[in-house]
Protein backbone atom coordinates (compact mmCIF):
# COMPACT_ATOMS: atom_id res chain seq x y z
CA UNK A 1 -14.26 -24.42 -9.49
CA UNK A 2 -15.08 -22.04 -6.99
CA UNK A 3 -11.36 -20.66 -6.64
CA UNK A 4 -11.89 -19.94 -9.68
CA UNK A 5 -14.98 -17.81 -9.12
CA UNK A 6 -13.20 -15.90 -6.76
CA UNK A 7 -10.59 -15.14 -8.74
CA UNK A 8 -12.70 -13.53 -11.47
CA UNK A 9 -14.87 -11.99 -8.48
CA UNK A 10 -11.58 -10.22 -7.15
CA UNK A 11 -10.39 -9.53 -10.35
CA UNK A 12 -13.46 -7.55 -11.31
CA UNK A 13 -13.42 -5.70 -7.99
CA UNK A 14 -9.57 -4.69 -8.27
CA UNK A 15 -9.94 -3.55 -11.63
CA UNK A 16 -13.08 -1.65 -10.91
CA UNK A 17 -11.25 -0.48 -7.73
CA UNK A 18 -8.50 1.19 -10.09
CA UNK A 19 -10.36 2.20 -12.83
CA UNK A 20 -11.93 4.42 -9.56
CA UNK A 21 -8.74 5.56 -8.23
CA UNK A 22 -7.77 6.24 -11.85
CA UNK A 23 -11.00 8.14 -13.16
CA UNK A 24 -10.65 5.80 -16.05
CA UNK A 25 -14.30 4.27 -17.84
CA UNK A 26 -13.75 0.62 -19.08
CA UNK A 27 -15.98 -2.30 -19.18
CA UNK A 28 -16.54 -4.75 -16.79
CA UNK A 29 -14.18 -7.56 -18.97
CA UNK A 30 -11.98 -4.75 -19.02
CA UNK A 31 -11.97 -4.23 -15.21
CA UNK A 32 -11.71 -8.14 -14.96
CA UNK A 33 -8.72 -8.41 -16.81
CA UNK A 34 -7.00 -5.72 -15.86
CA UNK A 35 -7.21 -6.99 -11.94
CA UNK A 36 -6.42 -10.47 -13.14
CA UNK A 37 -3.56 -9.73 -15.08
CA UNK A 38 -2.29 -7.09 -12.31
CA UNK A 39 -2.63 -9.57 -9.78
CA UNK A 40 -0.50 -12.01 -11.14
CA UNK A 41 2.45 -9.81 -12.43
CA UNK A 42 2.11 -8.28 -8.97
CA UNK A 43 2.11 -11.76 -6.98
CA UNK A 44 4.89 -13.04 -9.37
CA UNK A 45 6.95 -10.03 -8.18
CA UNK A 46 6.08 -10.67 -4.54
CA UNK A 47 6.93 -14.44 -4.92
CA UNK A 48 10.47 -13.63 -6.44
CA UNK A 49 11.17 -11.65 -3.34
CA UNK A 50 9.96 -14.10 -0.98
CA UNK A 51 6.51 -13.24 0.51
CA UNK A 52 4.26 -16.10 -0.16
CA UNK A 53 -0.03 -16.25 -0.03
CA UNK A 54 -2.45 -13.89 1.02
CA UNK A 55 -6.05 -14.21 2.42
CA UNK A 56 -8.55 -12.59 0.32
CA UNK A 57 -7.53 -9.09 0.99
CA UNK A 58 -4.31 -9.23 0.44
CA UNK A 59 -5.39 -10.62 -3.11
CA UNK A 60 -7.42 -7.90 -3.89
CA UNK A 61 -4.71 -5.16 -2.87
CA UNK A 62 -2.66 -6.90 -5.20
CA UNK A 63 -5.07 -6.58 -7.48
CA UNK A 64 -5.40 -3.22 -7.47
CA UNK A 65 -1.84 -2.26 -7.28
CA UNK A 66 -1.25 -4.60 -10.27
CA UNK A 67 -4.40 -2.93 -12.52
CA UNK A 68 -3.20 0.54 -11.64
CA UNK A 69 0.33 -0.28 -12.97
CA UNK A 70 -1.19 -1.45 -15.74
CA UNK A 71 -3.53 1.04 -16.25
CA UNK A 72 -0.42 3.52 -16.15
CA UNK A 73 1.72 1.82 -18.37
CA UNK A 74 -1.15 1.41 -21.23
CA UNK A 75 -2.39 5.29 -20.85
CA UNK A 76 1.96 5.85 -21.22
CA UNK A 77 1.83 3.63 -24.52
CA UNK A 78 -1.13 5.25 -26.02
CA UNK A 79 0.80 8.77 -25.20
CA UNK A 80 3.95 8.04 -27.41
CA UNK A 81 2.32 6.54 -29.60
């Protein structure tokens, strides 16, 4: 139970992280999701490569590098579209 706190904890701070680096305005279960969702495509990448785990930190970069990509790709869909 409380791994999963701290997932949605440093979800919600990678997302809000991005939307920052971004100068985006979504809401927090936007922010959430976003650093979720970026987290895993980004960890799935890592894990194909071979780099494995991550203390806390590195989960929130990975976070935030994940939300930004997404971030970019949505604000790309909603501009050919």
């Amino acid at each position: 139970m409380l791994g999963f706190i701290v997932w949605i904890v440093v979800g919600g701070v990678a997302g809000f992280i991005a939307e920052r680096l971004l100068g985006e305005d979504h809401t927090i279960v936007m922010n959430v999701g976003l650093g979720i969702a970026g987290s895993i495509v980004v960890n799935a990448l890592l894990w194909l490569l071979g780099y494995s785990g991550g203390n806390l930190l590195g989960q929130l970069v990975t976070g935030v590098v994940g939300a930004i990509a997404l971030v970019l790709g949505y604000r790309e869909y909603k501009r050919r579209s």
